[in-house]
PDB file of N, CA and C in Angstrom:
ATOM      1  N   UNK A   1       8.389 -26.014  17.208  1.00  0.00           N
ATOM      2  CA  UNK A   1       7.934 -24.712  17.646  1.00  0.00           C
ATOM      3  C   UNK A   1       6.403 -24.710  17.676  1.00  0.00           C
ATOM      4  N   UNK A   2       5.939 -24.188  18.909  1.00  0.00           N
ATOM      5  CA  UNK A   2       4.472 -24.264  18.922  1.00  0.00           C
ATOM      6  C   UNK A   2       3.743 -23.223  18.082  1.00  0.00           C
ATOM      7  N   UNK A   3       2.732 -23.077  17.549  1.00  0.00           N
ATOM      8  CA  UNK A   3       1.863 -22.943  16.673  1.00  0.00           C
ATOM      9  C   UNK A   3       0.785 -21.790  17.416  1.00  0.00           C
ATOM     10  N   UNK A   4       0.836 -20.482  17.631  1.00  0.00           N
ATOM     11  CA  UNK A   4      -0.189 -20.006  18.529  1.00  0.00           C
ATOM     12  C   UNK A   4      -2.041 -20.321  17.859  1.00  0.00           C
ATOM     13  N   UNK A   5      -2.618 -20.120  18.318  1.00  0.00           N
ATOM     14  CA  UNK A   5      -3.905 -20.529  18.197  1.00  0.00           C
ATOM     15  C   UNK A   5      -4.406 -19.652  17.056  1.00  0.00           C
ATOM     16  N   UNK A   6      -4.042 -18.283  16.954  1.00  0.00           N
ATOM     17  CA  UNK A   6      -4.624 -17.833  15.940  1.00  0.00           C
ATOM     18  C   UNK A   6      -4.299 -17.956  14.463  1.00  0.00           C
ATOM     19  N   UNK A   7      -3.479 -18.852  14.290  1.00  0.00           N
ATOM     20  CA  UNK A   7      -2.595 -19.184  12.882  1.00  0.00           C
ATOM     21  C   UNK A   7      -2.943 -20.606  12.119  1.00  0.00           C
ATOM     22  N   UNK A   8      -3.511 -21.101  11.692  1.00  0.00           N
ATOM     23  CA  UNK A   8      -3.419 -22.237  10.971  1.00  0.00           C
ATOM     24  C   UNK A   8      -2.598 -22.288   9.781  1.00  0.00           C
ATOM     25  N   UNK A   9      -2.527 -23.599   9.582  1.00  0.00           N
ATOM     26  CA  UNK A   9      -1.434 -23.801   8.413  1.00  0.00           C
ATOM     27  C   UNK A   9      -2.334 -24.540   7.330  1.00  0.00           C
ATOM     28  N   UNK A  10      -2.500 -24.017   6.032  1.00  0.00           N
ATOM     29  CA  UNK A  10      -3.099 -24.863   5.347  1.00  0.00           C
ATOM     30  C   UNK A  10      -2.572 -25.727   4.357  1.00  0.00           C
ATOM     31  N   UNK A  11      -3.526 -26.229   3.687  1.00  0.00           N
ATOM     32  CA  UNK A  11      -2.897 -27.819   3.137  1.00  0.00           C
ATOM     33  C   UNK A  11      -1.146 -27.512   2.365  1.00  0.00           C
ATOM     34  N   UNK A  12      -1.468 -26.101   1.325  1.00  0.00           N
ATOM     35  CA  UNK A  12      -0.566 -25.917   0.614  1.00  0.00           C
ATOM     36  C   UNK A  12       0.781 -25.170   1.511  1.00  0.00           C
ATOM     37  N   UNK A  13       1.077 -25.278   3.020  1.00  0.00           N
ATOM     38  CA  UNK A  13       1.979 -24.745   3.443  1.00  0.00           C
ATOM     39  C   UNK A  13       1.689 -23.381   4.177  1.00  0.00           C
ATOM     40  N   UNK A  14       1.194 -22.843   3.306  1.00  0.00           N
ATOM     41  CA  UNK A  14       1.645 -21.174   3.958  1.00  0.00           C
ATOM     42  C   UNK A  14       0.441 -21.324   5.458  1.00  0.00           C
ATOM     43  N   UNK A  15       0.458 -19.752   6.383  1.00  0.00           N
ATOM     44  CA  UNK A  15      -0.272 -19.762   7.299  1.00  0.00           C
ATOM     45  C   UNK A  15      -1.327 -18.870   6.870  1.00  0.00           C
ATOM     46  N   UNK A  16      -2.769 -18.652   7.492  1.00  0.00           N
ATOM     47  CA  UNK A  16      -3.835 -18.094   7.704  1.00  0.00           C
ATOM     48  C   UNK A  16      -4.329 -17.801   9.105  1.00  0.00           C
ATOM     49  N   UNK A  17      -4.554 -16.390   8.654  1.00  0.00           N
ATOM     50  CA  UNK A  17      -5.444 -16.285  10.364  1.00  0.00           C
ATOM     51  C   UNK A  17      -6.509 -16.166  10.689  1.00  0.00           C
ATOM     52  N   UNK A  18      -6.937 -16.456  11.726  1.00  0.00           N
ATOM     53  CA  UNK A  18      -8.130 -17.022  12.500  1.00  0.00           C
ATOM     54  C   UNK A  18      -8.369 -16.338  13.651  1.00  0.00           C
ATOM     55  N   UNK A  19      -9.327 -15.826  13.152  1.00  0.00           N
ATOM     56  CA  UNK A  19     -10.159 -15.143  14.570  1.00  0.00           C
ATOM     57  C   UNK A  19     -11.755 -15.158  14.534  1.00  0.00           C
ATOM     58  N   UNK A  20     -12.333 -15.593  15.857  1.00  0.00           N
ATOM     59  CA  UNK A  20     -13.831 -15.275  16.128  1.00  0.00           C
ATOM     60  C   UNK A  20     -14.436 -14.085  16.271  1.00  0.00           C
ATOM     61  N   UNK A  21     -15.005 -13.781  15.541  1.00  0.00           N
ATOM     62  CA  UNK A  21     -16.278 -12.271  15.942  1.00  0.00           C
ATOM     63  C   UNK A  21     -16.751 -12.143  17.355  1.00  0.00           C
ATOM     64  N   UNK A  22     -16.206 -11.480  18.127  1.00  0.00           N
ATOM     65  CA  UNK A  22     -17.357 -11.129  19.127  1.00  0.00           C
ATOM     66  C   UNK A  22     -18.440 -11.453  18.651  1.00  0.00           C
ATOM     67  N   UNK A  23     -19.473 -12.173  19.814  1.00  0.00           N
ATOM     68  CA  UNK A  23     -20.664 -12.340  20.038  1.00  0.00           C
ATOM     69  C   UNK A  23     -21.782 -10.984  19.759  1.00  0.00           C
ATOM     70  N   UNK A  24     -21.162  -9.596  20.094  1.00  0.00           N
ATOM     71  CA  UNK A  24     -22.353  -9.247  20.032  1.00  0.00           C
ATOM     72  C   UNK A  24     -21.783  -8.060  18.672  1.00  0.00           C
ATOM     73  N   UNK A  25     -20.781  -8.590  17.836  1.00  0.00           N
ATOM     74  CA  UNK A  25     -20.662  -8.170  16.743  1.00  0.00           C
ATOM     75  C   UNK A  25     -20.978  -8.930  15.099  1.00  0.00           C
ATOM     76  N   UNK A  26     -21.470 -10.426  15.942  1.00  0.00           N
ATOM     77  CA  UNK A  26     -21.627 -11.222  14.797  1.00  0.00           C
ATOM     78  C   UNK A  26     -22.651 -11.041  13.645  1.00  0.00           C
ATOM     79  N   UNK A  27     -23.635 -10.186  14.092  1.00  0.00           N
ATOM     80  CA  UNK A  27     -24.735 -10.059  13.315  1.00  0.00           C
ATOM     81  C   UNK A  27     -24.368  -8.490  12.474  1.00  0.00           C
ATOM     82  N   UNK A  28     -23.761  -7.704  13.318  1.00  0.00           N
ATOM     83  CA  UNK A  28     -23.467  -6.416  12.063  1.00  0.00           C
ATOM     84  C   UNK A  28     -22.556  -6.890  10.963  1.00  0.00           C
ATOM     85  N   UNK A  29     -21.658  -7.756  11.165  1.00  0.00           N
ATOM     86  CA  UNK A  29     -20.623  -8.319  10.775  1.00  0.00           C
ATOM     87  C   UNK A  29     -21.225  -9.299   9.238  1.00  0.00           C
ATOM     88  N   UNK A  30     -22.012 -10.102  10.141  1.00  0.00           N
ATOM     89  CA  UNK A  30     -22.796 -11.335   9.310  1.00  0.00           C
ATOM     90  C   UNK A  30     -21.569 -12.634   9.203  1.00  0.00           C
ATOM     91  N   UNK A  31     -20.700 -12.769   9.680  1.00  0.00           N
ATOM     92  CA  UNK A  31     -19.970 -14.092  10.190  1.00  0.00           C
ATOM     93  C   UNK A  31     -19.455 -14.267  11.577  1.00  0.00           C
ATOM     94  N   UNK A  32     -18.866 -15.473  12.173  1.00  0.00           N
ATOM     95  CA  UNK A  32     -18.696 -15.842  12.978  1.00  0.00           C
ATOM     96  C   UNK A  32     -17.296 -16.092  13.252  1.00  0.00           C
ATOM     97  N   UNK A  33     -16.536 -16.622  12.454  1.00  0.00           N
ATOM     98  CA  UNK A  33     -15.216 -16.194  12.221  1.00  0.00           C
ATOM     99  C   UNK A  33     -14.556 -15.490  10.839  1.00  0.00           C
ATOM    100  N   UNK A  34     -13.315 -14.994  11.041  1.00  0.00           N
ATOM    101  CA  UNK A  34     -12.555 -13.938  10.386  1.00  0.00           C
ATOM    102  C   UNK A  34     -11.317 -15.101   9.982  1.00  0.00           C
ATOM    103  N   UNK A  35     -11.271 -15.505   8.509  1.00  0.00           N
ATOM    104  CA  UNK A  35     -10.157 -15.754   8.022  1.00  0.00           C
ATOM    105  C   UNK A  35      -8.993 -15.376   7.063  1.00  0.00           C
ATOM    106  N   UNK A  36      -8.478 -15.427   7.289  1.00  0.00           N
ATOM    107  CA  UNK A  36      -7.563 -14.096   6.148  1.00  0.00           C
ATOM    108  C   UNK A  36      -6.109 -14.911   5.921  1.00  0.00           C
ATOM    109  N   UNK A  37      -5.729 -14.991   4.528  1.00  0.00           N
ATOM    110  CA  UNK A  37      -4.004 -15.691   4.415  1.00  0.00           C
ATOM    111  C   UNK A  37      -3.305 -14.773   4.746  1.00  0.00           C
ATOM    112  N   UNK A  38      -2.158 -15.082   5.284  1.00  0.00           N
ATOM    113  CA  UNK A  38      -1.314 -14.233   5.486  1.00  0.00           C
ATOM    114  C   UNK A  38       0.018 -14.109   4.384  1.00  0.00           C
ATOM    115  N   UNK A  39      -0.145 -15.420   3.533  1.00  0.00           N
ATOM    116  CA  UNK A  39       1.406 -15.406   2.635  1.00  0.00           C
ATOM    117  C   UNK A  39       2.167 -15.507   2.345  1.00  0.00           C
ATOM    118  N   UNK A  40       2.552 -16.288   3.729  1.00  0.00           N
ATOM    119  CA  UNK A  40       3.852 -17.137   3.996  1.00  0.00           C
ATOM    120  C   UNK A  40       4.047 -18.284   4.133  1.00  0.00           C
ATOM    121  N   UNK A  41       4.865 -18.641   3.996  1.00  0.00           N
ATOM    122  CA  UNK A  41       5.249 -20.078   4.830  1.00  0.00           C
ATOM    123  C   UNK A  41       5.588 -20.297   6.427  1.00  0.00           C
ATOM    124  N   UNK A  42       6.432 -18.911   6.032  1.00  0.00           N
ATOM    125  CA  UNK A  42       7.612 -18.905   7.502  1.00  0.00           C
ATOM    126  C   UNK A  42       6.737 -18.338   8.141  1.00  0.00           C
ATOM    127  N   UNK A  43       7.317 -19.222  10.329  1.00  0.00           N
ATOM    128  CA  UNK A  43       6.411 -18.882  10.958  1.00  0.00           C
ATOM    129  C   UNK A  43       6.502 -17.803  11.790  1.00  0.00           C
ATOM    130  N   UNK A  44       8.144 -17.110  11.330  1.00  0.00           N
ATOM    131  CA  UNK A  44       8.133 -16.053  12.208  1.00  0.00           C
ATOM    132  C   UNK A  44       7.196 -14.532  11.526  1.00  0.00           C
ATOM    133  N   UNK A  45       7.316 -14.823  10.004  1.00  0.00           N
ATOM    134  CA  UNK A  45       6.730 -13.926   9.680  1.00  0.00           C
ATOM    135  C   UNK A  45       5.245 -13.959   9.770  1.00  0.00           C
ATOM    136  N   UNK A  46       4.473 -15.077   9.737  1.00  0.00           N
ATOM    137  CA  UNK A  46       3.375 -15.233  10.155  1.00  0.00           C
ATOM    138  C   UNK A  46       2.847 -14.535  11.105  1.00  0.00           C
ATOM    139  N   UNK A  47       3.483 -14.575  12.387  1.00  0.00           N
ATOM    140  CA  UNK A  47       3.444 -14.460  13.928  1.00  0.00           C
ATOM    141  C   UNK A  47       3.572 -12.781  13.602  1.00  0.00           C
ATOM    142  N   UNK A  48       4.287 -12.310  12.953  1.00  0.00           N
ATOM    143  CA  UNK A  48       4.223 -10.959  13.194  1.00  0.00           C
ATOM    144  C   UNK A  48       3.051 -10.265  11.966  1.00  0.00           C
ATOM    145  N   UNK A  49       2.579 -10.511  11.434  1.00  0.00           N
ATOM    146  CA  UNK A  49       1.611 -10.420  10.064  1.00  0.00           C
ATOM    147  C   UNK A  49       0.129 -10.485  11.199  1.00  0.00           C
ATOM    148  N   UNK A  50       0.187 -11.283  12.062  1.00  0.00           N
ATOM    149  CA  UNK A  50      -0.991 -12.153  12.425  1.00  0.00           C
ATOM    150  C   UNK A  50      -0.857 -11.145  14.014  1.00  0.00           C
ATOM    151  N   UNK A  51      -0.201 -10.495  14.703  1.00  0.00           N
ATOM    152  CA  UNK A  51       0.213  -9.588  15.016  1.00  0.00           C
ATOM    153  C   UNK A  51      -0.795  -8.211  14.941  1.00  0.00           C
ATOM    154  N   UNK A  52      -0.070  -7.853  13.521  1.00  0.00           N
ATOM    155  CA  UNK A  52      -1.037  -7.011  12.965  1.00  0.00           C
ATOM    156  C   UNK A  52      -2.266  -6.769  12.999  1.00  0.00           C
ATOM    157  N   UNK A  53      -2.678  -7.356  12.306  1.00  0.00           N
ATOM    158  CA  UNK A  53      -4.043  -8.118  11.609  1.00  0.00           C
ATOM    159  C   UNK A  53      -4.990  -8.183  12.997  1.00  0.00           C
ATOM    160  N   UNK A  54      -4.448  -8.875  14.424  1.00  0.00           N
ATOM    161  CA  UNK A  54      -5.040  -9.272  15.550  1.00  0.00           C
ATOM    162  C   UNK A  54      -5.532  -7.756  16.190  1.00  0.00           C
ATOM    163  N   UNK A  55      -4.316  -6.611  16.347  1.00  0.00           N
ATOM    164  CA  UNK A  55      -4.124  -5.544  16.669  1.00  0.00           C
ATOM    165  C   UNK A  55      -5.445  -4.447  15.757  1.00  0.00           C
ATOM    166  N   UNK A  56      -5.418  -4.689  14.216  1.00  0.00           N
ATOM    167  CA  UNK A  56      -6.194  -4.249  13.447  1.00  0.00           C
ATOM    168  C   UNK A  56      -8.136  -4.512  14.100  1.00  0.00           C
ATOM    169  N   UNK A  57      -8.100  -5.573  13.718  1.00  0.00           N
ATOM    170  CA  UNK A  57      -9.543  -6.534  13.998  1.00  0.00           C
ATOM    171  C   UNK A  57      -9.903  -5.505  15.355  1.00  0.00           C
ATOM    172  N   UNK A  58      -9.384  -5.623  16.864  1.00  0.00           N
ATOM    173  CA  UNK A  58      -9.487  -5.037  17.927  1.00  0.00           C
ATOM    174  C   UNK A  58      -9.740  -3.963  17.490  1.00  0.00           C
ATOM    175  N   UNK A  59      -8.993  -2.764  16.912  1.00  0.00           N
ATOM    176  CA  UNK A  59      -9.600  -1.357  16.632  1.00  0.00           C
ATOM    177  C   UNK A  59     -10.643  -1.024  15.691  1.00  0.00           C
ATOM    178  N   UNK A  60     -10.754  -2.176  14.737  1.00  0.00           N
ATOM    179  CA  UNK A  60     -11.894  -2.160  14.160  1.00  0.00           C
ATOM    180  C   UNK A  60     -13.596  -2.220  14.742  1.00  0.00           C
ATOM    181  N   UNK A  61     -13.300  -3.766  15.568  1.00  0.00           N
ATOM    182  CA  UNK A  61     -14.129  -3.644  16.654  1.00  0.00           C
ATOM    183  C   UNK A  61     -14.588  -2.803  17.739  1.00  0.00           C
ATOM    184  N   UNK A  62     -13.713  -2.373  17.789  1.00  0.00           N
ATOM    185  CA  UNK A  62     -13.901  -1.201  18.650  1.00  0.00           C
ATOM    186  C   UNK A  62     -14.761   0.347  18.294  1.00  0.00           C
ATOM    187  N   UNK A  63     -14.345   0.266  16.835  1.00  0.00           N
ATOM    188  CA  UNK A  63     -14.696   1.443  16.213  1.00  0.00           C
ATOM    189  C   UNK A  63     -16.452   1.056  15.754  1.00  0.00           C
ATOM    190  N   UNK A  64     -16.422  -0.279  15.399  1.00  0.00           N
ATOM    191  CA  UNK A  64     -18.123  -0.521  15.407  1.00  0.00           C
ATOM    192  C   UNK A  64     -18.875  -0.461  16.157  1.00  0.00           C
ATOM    193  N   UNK A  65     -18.270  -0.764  17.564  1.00  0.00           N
ATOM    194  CA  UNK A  65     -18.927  -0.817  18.652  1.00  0.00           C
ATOM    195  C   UNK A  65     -19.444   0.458  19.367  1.00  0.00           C
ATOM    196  N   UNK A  66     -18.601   1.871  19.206  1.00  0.00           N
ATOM    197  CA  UNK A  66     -18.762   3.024  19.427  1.00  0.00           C
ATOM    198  C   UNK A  66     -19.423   3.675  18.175  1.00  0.00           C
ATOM    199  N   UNK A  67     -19.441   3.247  17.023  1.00  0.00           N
ATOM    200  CA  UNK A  67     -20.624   4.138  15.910  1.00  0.00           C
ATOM    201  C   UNK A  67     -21.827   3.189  16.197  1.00  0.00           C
ATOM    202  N   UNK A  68     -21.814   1.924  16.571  1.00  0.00           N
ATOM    203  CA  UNK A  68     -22.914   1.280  16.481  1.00  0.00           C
ATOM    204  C   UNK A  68     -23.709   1.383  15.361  1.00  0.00           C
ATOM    205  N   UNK A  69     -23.278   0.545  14.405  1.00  0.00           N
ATOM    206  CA  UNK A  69     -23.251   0.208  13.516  1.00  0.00           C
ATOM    207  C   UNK A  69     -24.413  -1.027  13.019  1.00  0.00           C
ATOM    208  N   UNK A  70     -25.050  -0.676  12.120  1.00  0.00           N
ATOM    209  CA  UNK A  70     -26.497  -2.071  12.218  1.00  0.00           C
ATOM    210  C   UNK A  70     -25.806  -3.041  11.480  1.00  0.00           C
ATOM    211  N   UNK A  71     -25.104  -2.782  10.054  1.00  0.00           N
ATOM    212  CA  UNK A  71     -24.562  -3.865   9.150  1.00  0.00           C
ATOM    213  C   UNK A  71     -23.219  -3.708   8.357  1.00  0.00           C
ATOM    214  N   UNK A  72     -22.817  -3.816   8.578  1.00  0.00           N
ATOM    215  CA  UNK A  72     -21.170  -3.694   7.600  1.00  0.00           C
ATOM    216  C   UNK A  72     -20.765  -5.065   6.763  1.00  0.00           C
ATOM    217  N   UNK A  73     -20.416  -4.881   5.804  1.00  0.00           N
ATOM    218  CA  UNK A  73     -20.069  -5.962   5.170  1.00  0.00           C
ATOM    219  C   UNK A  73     -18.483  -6.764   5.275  1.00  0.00           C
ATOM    220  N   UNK A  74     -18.134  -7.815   4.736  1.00  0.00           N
ATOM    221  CA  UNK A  74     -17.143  -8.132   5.072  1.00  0.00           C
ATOM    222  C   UNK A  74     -16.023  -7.420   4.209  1.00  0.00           C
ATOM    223  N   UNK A  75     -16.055  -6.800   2.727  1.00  0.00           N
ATOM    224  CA  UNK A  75     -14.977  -6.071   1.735  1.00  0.00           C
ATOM    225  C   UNK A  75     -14.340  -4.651   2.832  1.00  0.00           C
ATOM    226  N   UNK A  76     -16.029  -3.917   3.526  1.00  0.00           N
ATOM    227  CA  UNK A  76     -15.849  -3.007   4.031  1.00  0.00           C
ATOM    228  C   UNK A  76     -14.580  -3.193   5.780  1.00  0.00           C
ATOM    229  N   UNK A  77     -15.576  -4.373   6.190  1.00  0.00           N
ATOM    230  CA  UNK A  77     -13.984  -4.747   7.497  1.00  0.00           C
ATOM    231  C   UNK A  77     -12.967  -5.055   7.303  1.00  0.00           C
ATOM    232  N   UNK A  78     -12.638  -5.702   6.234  1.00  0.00           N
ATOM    233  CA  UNK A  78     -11.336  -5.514   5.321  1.00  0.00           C
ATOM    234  C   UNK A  78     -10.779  -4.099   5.438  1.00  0.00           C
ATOM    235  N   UNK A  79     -11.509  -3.421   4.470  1.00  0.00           N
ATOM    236  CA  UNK A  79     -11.077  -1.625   4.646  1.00  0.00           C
ATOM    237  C   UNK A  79     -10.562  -1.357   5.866  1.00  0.00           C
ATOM    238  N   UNK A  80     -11.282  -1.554   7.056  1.00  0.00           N
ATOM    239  CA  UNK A  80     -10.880  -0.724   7.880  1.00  0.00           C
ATOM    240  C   UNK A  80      -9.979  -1.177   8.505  1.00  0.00           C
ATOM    241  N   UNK A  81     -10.205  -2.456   8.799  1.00  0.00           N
ATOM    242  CA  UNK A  81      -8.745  -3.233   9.482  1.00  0.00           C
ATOM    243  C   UNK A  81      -7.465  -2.575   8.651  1.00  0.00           C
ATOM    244  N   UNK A  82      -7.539  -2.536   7.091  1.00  0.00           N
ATOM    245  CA  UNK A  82      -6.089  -2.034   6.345  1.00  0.00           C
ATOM    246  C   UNK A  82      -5.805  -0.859   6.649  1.00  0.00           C
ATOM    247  N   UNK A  83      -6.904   0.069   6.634  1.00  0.00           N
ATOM    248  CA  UNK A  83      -6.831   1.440   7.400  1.00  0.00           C
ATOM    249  C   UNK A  83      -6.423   1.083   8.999  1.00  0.00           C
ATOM    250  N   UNK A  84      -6.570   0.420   9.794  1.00  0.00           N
ATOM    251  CA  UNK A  84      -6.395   0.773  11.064  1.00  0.00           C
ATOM    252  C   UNK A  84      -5.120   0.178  11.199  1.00  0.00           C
ATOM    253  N   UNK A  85      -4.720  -0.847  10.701  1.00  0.00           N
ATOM    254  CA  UNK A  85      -3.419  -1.829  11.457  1.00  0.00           C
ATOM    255  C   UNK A  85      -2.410  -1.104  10.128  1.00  0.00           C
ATOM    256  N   UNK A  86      -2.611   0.009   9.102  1.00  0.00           N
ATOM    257  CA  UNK A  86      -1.787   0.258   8.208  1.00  0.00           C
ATOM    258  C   UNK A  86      -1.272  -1.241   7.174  1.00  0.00           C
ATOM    259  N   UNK A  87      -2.216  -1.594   6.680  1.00  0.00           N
ATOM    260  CA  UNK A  87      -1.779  -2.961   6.132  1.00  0.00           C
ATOM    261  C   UNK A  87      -0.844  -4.248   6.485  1.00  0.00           C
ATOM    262  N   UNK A  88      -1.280  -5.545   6.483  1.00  0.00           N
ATOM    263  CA  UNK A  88      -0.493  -6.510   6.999  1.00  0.00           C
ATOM    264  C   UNK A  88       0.767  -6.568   5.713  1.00  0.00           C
ATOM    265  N   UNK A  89       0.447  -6.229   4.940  1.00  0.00           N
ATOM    266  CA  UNK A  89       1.381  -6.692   4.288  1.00  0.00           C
ATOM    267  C   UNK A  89       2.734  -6.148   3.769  1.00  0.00           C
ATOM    268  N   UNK A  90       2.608  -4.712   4.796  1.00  0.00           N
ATOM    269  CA  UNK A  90       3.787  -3.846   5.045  1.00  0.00           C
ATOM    270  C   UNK A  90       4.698  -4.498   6.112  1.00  0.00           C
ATOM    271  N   UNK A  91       4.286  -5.891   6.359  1.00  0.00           N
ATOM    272  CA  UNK A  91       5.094  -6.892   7.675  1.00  0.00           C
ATOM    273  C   UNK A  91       6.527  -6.854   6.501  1.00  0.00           C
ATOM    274  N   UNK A  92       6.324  -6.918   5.007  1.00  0.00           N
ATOM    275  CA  UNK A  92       7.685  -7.349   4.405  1.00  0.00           C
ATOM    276  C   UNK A  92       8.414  -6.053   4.608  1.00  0.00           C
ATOM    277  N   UNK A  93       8.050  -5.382   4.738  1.00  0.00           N
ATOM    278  CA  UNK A  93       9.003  -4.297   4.181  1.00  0.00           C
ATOM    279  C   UNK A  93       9.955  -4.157   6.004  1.00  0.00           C
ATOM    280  N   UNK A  94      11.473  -3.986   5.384  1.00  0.00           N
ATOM    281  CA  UNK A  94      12.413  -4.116   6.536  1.00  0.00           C
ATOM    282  C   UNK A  94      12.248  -2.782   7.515  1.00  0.00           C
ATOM    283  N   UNK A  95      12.220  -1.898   7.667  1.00  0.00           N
ATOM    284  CA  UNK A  95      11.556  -0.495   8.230  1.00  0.00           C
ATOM    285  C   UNK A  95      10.784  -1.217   9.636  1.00  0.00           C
ATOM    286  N   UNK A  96       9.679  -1.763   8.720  1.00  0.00           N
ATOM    287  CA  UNK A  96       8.211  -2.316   9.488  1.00  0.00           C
ATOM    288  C   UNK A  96       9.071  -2.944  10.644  1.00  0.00           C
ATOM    289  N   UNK A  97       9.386  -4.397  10.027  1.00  0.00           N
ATOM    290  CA  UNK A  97       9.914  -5.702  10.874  1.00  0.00           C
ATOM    291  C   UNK A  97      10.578  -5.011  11.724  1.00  0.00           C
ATOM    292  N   UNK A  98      11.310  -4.453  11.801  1.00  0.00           N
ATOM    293  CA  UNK A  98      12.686  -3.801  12.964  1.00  0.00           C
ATOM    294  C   UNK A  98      11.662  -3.275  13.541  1.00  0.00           C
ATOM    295  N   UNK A  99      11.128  -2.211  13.341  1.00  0.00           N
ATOM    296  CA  UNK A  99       9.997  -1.666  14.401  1.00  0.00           C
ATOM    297  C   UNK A  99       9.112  -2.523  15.246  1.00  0.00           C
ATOM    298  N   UNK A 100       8.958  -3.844  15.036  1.00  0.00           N
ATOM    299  CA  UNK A 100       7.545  -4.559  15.812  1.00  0.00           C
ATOM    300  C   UNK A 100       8.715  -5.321  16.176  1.00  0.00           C
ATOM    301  N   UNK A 101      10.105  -5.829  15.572  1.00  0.00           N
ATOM    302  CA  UNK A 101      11.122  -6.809  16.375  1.00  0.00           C
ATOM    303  C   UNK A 101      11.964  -6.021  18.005  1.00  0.00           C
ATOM    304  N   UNK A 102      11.637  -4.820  17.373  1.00  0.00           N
ATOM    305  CA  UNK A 102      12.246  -4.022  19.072  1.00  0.00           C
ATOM    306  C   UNK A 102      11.231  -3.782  19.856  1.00  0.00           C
ATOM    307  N   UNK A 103       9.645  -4.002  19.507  1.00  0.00           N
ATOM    308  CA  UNK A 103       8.481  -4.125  20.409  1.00  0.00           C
ATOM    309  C   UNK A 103       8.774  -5.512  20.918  1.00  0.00           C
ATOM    310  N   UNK A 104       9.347  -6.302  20.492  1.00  0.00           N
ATOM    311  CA  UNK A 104       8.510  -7.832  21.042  1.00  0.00           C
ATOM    312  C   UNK A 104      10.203  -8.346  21.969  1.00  0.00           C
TER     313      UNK A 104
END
């Protein structure tokens, strides 16, 4: 099964996700890429965690880009991504999954 681009697998098994900062968000931001574990092993749950998280990042970005924003830290884009995507880690709970498995 192929592996989408935003997921790596690290040494100990489970997956992490991976995403680049917009270019012209890298400096409020202060990094260049966004890595975050996701917790699993399995890759379906990955894929939908990473889902999230992808969906989150976008409205986050979005929301910096319209306050225009000089510096945010990385604890704080954390915050808001959990605020915006409602936490990745509500992917376990069965409610969630059925809801994003009849989206996809």
């Amino acid at each position: 099964m192929r592996i989408p681009h935003h997921l790596i697998r690290t040494p100990s098994g489970t997956y992490a996700f991976r995403q680049r900062v917009p270019n012209d968000l890298q400096a409020v931001i202060g990094r260049k890429l966004i890595k975050q574990t996701l917790r699993t092993a399995n890759l379906a749950s990955a894929r939908l965690r990473a889902i999230v998280l992808a969906s989150g990042y976008a409205h986050a970005y979005d929301v910096l880009r319209d306050r225009r924003v000089d510096r945010f830290s990385k604890k704080d884009l954390e915050a808001l991504v959990e605020r915006l995507s409602g936490g990745a880690d509500r992917c376990n709970d069965p409610p969630f999954s059925a809801q994003v498995m009849r989206l996809m």
